[in-house]
Protein backbone atom coordinates (compact mmCIF):
# COMPACT_ATOMS: atom_id res chain seq x y z
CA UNK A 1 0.00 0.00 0.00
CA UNK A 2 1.20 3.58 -1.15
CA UNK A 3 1.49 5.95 2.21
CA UNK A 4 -0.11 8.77 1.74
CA UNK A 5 1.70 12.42 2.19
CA UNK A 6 -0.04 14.53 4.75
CA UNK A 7 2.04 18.06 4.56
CA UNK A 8 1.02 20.13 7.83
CA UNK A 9 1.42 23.67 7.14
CA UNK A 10 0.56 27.20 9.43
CA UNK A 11 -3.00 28.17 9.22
CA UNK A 12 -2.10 31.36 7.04
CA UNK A 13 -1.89 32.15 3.25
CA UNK A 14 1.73 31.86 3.32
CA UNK A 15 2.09 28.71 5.47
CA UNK A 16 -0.73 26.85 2.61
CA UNK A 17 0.87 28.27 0.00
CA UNK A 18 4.34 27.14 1.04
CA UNK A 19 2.64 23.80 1.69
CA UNK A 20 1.25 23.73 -2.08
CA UNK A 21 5.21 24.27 -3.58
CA UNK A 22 6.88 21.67 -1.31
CA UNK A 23 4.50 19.05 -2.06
CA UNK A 24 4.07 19.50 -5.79
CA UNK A 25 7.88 19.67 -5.75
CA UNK A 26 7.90 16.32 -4.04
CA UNK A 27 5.39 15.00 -6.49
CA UNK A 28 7.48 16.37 -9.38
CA UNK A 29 10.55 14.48 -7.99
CA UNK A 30 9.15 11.00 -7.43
CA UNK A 31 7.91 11.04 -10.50
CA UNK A 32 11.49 11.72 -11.87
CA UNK A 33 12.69 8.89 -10.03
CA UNK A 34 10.25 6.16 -11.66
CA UNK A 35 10.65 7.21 -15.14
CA UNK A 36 10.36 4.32 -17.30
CA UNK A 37 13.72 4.78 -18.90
CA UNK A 38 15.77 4.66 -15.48
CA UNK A 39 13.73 1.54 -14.26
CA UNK A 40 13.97 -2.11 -15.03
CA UNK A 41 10.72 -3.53 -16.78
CA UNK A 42 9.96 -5.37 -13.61
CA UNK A 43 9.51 -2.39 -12.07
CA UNK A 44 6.65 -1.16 -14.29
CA UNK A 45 3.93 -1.86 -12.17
CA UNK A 46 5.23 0.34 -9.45
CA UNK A 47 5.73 3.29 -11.93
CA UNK A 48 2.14 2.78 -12.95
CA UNK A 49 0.71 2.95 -9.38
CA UNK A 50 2.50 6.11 -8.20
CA UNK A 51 1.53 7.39 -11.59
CA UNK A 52 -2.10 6.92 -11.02
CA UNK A 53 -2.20 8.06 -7.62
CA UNK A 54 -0.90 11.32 -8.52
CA UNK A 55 -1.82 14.27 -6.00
CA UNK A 56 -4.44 11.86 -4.34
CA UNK A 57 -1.46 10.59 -2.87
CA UNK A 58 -0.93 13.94 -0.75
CA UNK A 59 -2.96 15.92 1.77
CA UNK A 60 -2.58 19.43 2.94
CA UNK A 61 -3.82 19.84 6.82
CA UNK A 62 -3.51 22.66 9.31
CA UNK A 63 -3.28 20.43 12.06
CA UNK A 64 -3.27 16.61 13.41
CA UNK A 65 -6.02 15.31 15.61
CA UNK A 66 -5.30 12.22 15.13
CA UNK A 67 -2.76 10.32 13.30
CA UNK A 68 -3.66 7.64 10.66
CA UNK A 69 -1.99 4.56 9.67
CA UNK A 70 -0.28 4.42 6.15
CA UNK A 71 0.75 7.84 6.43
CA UNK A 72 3.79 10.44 6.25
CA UNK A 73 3.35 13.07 7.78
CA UNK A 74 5.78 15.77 6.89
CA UNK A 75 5.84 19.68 9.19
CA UNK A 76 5.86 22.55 6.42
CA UNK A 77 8.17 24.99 7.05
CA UNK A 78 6.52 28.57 6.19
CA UNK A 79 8.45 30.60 3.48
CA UNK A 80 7.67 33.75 1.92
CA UNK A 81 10.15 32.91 -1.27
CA UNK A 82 7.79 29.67 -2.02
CA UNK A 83 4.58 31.64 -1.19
CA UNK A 84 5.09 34.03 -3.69
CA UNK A 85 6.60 32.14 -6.55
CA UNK A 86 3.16 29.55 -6.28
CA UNK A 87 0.78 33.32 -6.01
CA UNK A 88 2.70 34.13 -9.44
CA UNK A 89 1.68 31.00 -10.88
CA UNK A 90 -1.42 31.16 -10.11
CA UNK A 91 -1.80 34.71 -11.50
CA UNK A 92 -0.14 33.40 -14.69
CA UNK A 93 -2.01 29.95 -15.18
CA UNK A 94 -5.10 30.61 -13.50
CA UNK A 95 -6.33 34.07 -12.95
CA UNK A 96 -6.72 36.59 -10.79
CA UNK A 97 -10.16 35.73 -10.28
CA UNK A 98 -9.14 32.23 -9.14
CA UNK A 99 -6.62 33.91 -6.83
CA UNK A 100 -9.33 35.57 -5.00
CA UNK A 101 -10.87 32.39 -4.84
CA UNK A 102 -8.45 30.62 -3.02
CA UNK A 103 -7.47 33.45 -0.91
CA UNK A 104 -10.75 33.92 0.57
CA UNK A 105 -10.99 30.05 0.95
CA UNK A 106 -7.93 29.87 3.00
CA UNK A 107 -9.09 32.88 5.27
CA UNK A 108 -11.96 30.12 6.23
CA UNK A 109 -11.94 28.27 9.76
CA UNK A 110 -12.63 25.31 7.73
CA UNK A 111 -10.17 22.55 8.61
CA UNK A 112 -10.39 21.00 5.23
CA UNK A 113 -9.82 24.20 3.51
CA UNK A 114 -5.56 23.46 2.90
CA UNK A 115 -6.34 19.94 1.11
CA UNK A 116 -9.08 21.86 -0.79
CA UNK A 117 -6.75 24.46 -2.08
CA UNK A 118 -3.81 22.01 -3.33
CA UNK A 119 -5.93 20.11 -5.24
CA UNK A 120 -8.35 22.81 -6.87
CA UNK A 121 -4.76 24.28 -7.95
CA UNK A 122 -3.31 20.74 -8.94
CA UNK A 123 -7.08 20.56 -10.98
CA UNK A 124 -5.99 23.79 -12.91
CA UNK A 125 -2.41 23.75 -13.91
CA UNK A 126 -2.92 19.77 -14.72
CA UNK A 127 -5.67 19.96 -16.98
CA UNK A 128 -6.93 22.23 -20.05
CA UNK A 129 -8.86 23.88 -17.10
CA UNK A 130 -7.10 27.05 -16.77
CA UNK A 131 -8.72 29.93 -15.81
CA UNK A 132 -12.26 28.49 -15.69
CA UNK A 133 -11.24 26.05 -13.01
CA UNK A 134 -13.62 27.57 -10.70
CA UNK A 135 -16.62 26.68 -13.12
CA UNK A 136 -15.90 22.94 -12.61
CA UNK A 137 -18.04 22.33 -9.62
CA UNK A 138 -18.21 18.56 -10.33
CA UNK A 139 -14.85 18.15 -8.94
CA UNK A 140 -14.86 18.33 -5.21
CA UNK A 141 -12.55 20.07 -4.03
CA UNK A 142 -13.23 23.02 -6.30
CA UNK A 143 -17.06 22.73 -5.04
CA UNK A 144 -15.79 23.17 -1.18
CA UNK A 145 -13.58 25.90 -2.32
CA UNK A 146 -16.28 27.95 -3.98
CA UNK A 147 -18.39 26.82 -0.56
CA UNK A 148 -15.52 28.33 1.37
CA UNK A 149 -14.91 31.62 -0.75
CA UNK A 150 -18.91 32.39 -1.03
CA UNK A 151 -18.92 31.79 3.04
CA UNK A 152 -15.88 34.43 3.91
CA UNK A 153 -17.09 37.02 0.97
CA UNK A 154 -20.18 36.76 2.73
CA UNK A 155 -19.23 37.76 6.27
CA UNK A 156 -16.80 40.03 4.61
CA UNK A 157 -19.47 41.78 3.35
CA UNK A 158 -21.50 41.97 6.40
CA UNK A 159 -18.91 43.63 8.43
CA UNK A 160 -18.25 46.36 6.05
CA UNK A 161 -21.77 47.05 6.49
CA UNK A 162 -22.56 46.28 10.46
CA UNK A 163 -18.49 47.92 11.49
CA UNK A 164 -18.66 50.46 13.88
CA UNK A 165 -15.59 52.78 14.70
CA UNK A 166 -15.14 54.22 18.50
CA UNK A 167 -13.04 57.56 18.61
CA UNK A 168 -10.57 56.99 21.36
CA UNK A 169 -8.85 59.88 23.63
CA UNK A 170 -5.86 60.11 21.02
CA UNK A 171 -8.17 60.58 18.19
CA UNK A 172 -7.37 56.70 16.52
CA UNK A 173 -10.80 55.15 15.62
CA UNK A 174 -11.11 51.97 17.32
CA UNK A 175 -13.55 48.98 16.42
CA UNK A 176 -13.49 45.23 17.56
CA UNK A 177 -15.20 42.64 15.72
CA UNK A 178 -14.63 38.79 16.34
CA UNK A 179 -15.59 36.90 13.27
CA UNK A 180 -15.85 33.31 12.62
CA UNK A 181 -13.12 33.74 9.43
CA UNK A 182 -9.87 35.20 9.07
CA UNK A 183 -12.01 38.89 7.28
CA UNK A 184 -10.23 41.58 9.05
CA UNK A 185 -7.40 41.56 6.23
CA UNK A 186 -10.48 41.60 3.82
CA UNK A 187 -12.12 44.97 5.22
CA UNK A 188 -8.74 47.02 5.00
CA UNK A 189 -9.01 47.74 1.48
CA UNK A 190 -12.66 49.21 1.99
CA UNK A 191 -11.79 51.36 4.56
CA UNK A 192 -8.98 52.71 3.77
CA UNK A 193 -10.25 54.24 1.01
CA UNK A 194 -13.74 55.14 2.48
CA UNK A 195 -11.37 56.36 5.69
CA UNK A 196 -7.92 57.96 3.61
CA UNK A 197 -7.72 61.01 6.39
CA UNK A 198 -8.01 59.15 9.73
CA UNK A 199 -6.06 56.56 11.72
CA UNK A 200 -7.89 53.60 12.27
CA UNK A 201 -7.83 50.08 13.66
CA UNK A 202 -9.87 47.25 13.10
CA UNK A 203 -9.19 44.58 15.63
CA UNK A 204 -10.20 40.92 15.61
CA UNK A 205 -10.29 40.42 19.14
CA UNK A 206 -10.69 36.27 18.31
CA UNK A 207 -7.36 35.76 16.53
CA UNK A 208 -5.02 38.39 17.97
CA UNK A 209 -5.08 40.50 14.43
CA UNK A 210 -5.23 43.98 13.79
CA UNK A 211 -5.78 46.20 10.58
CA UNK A 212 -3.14 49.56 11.27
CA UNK A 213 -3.82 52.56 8.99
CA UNK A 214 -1.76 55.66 9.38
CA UNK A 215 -4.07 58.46 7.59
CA UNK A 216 -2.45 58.74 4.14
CA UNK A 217 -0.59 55.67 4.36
CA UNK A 218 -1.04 51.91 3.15
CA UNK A 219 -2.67 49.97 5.79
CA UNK A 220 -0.68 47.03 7.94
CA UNK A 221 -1.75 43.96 9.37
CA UNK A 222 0.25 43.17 13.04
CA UNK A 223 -0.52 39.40 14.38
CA UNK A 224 0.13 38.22 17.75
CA UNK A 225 -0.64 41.20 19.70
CA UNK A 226 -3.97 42.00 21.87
CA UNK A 227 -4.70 45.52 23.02
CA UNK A 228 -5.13 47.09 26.28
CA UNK A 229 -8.59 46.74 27.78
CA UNK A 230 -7.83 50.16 29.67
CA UNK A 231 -6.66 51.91 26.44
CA UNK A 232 -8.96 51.19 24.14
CA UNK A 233 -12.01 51.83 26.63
CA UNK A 234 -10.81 55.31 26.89
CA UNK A 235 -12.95 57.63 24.32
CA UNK A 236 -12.67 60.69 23.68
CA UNK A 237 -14.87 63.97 25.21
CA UNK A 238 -17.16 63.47 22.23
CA UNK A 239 -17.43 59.76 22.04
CA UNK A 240 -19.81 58.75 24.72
CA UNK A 241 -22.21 61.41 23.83
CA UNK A 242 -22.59 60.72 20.61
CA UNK A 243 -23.08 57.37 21.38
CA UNK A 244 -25.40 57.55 23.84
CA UNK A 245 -27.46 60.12 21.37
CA UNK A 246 -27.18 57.64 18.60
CA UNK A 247 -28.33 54.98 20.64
CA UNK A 248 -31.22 57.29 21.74
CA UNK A 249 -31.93 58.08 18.14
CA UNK A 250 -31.96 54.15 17.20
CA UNK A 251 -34.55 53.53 20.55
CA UNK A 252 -36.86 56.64 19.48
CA UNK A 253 -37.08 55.73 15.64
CA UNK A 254 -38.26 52.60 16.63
CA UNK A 255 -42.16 51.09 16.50
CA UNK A 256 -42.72 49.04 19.59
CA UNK A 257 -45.33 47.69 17.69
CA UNK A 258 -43.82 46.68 14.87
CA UNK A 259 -40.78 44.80 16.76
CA UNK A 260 -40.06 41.92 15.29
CA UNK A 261 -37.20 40.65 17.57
CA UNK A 262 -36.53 37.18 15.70
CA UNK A 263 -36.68 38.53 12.12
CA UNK A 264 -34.02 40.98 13.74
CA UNK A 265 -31.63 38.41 14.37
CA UNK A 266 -32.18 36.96 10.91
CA UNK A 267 -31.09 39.85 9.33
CA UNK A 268 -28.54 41.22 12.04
CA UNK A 269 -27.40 37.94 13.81
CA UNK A 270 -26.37 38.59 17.49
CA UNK A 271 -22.41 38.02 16.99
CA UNK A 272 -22.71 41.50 14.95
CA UNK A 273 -24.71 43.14 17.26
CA UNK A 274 -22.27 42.73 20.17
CA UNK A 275 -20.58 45.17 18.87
CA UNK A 276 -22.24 47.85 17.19
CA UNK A 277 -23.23 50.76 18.69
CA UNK A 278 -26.86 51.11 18.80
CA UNK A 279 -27.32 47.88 20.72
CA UNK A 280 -25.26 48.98 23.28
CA UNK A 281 -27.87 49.22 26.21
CA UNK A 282 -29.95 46.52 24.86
């Protein structure tokens, strides 16, 4: 029995991405090694059986639960150089439309999201596929990665509308959100444009992440680091009473009659409200 590969790579665009080059590269060099002109005859069957196992011979994971028999598991390494030079080919082979794709897909909190990826790319660049690789949705994997990217575009696009900014004492906009997919990088590009003149953060208070935008200047993203409780709880003069009004506002607007508290959280789900202004005293 073949073992299969099982690459375990950082739960980040880079770490997948790095985990995509070093096991194609693997692929591409067993193969090299059972060519049919460096092999005996007797050896044919073997080259045949690696041949038609292919990439379904190797799995991309984020992490182990539990280890299986019959495989190799092999720790990924995360490297910018190999990120970038498998981005590029995608860009080249596939599209930038793909590239979105995937992206978004790998921002998920799916844990089959990494195996997904490899093998939607492997489905492009091995086949006549190309750029309309997302359009095969008989293939599996490219169905759970058009799952996955339709998922994270979709909370990406609720946040942009449901954000809400907090002007703290030093005059840096502040808001916290704590999503169920890696977004936070996604909202940036919205924001800084709506937002050009102000410094901002946008904190995802789940994963430790932060959006950083200097006003004038291209936006950062800083991992690994939570914020003070104290410091961003102080506001400035302003801030509390214009919340408080706009809260008042919301609560007067309102028909008491009319409340409809479950079609509310259809349309506003609670994780958003959490954190948004209005609901504040609710």
């Amino acid at each position: 029995m073949t073992a299969m590969n099982v690459y375990i790579c950082e739960d980040s665009p880079e770490g997948i991405f790095t985990g995509v080059y070093d096991a194609w590269a693997e692929l591409v060099s067993r193969r090299r090694e059972y060519r049919s002109d460096l092999y005996p005859s007797e050896d044919a069957q073997k080259q045949k059986e690696y041949k038609d196992k292919g990439h379904e011979g190797i799995r991309l994971v984020n992490f182990v639960e539990n280890y299986e028999l019959f495989c190799s598991y092999k720790p990924v390494e995360t490297s910018g150089e190999k990120a970038l030079k498998v981005i590029r080919t995608i860009y080249s082979r596939l599209g930038h439309q793909t590239y979105e794709c995937l992206f978004r897909a790998i921002c998920s909190n799916d844990p089959a999201k990494a195996d997904a990826v490899y093998h939607t790319i492997a489905a492009g660049l091995s086949t006549k596929a190309g750029e309309g690789i997302m359009s095969h949705l008989s293939n599996p994997y490219v169905a759970k990665v058009f799952e996955l990217d339709r998922k994270v575009g979709n909370e990406t696009g609720h946040y942009i509308e449901f954000l809400r900014f907090k002007e703290l004492q030093n005059g840096v906009l502040y808001a916290e959100i704590a999503p169920e997919n890696r977004v936070v990088s996604m909202l940036a590009p919205h924001f800084c444009d709506r937002l050009v003149n102000e410094n901002f953060v946008i904190h995802d208070c789940r994963r430790r992440e932060s959006v950083v935008h200097e006003k004038q200047k291209s936006w950062v993203l800083v991992t690994g680091e939570e914020i003070d409780s104290d410091f961003k709880s102080r506001y400035s003069m302003t801030e509390s009473f214009y919340q408080e009004l706009f809260t008042d506002f919301c609560h007067t607007i309102s028909i008491k009659e009319r409340e409809n508290i479950r079609l509310q959280k259809q349309m506003l789900p609670l994780k958003f409200q959490k954190y948004m202004t209005e609901f504040g005293s609710y």
